[in-house]
Protein backbone atom coordinates (compact mmCIF):
# COMPACT_ATOMS: atom_id res chain seq x y z
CA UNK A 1 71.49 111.58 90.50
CA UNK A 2 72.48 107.67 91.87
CA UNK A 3 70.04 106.55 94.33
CA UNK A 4 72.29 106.67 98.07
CA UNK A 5 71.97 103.33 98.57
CA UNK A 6 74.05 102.41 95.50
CA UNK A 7 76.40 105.14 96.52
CA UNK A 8 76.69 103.77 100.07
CA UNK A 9 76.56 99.99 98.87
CA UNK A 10 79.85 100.48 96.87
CA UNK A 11 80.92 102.51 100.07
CA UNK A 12 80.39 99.86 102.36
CA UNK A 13 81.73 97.46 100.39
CA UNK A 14 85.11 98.85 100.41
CA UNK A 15 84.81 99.89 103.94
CA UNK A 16 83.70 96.77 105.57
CA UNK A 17 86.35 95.04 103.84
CA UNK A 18 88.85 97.08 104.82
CA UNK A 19 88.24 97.08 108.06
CA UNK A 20 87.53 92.82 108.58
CA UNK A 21 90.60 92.75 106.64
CA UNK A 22 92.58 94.78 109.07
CA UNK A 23 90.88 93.64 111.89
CA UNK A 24 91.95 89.84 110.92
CA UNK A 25 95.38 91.10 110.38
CA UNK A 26 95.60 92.58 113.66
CA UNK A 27 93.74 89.26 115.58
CA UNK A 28 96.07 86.83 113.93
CA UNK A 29 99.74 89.53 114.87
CA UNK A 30 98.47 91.39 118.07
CA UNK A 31 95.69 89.63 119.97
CA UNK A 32 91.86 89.96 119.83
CA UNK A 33 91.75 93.46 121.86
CA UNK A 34 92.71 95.61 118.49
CA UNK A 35 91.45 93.58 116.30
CA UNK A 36 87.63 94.04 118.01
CA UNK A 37 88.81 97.74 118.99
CA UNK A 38 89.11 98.66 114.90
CA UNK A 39 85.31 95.72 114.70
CA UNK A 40 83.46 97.95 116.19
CA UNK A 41 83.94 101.58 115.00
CA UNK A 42 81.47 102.48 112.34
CA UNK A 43 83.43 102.30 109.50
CA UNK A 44 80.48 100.25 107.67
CA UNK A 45 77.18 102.17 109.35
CA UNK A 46 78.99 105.63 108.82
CA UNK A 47 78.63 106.20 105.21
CA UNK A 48 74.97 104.80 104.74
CA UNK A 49 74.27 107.63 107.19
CA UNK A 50 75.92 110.16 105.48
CA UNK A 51 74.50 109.13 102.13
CA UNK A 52 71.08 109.38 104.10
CA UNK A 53 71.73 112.95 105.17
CA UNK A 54 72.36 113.95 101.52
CA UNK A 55 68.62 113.04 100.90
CA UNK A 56 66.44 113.50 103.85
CA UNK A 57 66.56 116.04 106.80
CA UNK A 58 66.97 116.03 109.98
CA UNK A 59 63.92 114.31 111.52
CA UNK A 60 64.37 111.15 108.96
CA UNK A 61 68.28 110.84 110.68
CA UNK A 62 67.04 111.54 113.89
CA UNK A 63 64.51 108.51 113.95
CA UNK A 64 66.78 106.24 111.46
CA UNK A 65 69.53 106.51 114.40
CA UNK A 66 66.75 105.58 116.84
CA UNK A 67 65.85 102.47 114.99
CA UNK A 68 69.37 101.54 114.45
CA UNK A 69 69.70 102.28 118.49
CA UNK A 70 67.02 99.78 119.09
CA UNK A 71 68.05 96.71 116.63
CA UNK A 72 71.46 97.65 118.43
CA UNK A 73 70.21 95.34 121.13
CA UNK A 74 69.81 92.79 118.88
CA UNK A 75 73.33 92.73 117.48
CA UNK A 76 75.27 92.90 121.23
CA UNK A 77 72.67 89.42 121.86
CA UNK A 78 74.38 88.25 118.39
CA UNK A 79 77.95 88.91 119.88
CA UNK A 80 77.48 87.44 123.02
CA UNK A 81 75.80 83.97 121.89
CA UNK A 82 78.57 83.72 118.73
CA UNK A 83 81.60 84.13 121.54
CA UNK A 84 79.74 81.58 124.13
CA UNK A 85 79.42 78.84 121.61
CA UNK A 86 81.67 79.53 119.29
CA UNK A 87 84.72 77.30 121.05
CA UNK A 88 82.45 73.92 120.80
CA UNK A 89 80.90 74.69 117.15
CA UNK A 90 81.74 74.85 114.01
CA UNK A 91 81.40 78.43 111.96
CA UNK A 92 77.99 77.15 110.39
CA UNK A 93 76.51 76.43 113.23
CA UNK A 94 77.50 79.41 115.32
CA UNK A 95 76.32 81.66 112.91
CA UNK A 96 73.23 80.22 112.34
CA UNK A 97 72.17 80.19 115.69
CA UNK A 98 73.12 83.54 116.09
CA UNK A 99 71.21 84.76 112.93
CA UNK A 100 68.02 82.77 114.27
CA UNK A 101 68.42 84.77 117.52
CA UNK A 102 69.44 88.26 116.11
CA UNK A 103 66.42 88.55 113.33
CA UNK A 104 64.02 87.16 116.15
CA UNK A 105 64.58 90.13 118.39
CA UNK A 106 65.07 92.37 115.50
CA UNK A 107 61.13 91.87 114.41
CA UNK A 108 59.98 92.28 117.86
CA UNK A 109 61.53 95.31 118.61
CA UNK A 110 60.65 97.44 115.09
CA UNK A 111 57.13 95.60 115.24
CA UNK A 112 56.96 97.46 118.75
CA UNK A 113 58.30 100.89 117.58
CA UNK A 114 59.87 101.44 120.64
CA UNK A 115 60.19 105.12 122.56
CA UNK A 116 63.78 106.12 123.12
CA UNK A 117 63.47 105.54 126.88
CA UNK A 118 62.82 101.66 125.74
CA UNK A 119 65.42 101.51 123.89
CA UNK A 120 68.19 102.77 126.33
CA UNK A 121 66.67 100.23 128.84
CA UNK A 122 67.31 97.46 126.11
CA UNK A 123 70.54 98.21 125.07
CA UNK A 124 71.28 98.19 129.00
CA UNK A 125 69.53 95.12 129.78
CA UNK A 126 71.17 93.70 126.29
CA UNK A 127 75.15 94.79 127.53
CA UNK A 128 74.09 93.38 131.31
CA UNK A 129 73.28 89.93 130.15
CA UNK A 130 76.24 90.22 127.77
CA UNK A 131 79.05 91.23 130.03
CA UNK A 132 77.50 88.74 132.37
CA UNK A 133 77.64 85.76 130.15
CA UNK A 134 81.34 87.18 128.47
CA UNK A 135 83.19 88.37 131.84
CA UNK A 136 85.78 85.04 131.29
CA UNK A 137 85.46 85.00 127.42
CA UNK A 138 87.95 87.98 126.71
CA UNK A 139 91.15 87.12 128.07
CA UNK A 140 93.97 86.93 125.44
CA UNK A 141 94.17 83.23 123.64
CA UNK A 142 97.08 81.70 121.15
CA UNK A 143 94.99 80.82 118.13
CA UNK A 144 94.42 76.91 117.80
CA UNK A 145 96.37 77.06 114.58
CA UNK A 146 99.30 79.07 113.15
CA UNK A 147 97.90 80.74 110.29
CA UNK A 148 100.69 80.64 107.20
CA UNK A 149 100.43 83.71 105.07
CA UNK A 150 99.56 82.89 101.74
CA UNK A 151 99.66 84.89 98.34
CA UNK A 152 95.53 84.53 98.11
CA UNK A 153 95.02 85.86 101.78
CA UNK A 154 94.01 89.59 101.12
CA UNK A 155 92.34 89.09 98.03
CA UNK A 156 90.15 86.01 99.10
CA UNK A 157 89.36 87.73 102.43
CA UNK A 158 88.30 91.08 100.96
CA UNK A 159 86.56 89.22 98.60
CA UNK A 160 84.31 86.96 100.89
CA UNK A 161 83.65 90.60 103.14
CA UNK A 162 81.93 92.01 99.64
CA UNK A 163 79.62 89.18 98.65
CA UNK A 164 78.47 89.01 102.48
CA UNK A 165 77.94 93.00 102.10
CA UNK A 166 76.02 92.93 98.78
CA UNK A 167 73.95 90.04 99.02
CA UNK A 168 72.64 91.47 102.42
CA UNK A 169 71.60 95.22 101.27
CA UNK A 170 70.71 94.21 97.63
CA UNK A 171 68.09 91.87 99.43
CA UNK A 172 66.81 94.61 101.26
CA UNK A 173 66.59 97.19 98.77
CA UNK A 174 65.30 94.42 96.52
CA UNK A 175 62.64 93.43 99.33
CA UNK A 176 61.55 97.15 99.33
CA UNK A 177 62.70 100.25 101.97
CA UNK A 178 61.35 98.57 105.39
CA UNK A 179 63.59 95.50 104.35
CA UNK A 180 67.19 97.65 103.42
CA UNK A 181 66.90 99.60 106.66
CA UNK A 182 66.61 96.28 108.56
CA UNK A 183 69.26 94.78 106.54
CA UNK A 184 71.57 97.81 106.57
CA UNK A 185 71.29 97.24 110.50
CA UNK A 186 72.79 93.33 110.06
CA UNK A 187 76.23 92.53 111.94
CA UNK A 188 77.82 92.49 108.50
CA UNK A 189 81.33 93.25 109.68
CA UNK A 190 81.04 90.44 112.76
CA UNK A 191 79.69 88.07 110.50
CA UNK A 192 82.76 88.65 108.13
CA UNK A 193 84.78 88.45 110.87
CA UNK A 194 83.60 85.28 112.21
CA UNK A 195 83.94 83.84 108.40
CA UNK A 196 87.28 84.97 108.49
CA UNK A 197 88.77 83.87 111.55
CA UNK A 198 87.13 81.21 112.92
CA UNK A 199 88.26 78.47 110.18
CA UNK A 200 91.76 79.93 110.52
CA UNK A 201 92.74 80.76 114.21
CA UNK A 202 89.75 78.31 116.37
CA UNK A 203 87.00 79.16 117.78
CA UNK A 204 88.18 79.98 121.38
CA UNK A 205 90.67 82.86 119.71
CA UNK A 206 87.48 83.71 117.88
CA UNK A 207 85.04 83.97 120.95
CA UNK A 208 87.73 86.13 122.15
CA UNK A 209 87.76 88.73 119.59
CA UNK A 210 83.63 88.66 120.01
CA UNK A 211 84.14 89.34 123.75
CA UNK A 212 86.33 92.24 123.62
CA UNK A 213 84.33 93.96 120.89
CA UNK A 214 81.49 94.17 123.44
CA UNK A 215 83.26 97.12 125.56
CA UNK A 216 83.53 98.76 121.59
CA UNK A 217 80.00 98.14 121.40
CA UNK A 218 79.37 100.39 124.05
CA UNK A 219 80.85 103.41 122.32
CA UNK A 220 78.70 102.46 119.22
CA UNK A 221 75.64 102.32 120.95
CA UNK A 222 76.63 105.91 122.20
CA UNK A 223 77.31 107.49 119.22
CA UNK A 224 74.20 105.92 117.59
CA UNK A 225 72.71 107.97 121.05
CA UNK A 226 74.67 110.84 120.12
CA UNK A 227 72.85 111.22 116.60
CA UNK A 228 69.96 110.89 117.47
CA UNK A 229 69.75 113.53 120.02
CA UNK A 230 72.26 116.01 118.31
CA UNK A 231 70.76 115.54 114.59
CA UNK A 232 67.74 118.10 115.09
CA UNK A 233 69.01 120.63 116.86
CA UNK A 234 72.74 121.14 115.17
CA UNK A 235 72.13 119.42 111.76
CA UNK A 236 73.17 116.52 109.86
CA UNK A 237 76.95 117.26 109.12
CA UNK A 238 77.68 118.18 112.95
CA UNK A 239 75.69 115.86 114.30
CA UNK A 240 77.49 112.81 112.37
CA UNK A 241 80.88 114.29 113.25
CA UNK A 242 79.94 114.27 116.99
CA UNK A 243 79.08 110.69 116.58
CA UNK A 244 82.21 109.54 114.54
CA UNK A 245 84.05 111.27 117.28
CA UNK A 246 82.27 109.82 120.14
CA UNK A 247 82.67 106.23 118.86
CA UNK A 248 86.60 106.68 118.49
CA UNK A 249 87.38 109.12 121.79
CA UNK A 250 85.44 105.55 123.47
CA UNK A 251 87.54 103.04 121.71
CA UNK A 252 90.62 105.18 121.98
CA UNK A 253 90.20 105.66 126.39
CA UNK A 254 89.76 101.60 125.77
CA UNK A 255 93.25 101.41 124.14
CA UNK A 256 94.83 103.37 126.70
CA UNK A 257 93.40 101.84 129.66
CA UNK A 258 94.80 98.58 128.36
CA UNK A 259 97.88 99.81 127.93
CA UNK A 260 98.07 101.50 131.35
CA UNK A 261 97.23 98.25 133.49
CA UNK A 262 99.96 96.37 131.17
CA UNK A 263 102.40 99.01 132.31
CA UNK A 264 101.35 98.57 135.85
């Protein structure tokens, strides 16, 4: 039998492409709401957790979606700093500083093993500052440059979202288990995103993609809730179903809210 994480690395590599692929589509046509509305569903974290369910029970899902939960934190702090500084830096730069602050609060919180009241108080203090800091950032911005679609796009952009997704886990599952379920928990699909977009439509359209996936955020974090306290008592294949649908009946209330204050 292939070990999962092979299974879920060739997964995720079409999946996370896919979706920064769409997602860049949809920025550079139809604003930075969809495009950060299709960001932040699970489309990359969903099949690692099914291809964990295959091979462990319940209790090992139960406290991998708690540890996910808690690095969770981390990754809304790596949204929030990219889409403040992201309209006076450079790609480079932006990322790095984000990837400085993100692994930084990673380590503390799995070298704290946090309890899951913790954790729901970080990922609330983490969304406070971040909907603080963001509460001007998401407003709807003409990109700084007309992209021109050329013959190269899809293939060059699908192709960038790969590399970022293999180098990451094959470093982890190189660097031994603790490593590949840190680096399964990486912003792979923002930092794709921000790859993608920022050279081609600006930093301020980028920062505003960033700031509207933080309300999709909040439906992650919830379904990541959602396994965790489901997994035990109904089983793996329920459990991840209730999640999936969690994360998209969020998302989807999201769409039609914004479509109901545009009508009136």
């Amino acid at each position: 039998m292939l070990d999962w994480f092979w299974l879920a690395l060739a997964v995720k590599l079409a999946a996370s492409a896919g979706i920064v692929v769409t997602a860049s589509f949809l920025v550079e046509r139809s604003g930075p709401f969809l495009g950060a509305m299709i960001a932040t569903l699970p489309i990359s974290a969903g099949p690692a957790y099914v291809f964990l369910a295959l091979d462990h029970g319940t209790s090992f899902i139960a406290e991998s979606s708690l540890a996910s939960l808690s690095v969770n934190a981390a990754t809304i702090l790596f949204l929030t700093l990219y889409a403040r500084i992201a309209p006076r830096h450079g790609v480079l730069f932006s990322l790095c500083a984000c990837y400085a602050l993100w692994i930084s609060c990673t380590v503390a919180i799995t070298q704290s093993r946090p309890s899951l009241a913790i954790v729901l108080a970080l990922n609330v203090a983490a969304f406070a500052l971040g909907f603080t800091a963001l509460r001007d950032a998401a407003r709807e911005r003409a990109p700084a440059r007309k992209p021109s679609p050329r013959w190269w796009d899809l293939p060059a952009r699908a192709l960038a979202v790969m590399v970022i997704v293999i180098t990451v886990l094959t470093v982890g599952q190189v660097l031994g288990p603790r490593a590949a379920g840190i680096a399964a928990l990486m912003p792979v699909v923002l930092t794709s995103l921000a790859i993608i977009l920022h050279p081609r439509i600006g930093g301020a359209a980028t920062s505003a993609v960033f700031a509207n996936s933080l309300r999709g955020m909040v439906g992650f974090a919830l379904s990541l809730l959602v396994l965790h306290v489901s997994v035990v008592p109904l089983g793996s294949p329920a459990a991840l179903t209730l999640a999936l649908v969690t994360c998209l009946a969020w998302n989807g209330m999201l769409i039609l809210e914004r479509r109901w204050k545009i009508r009136y």
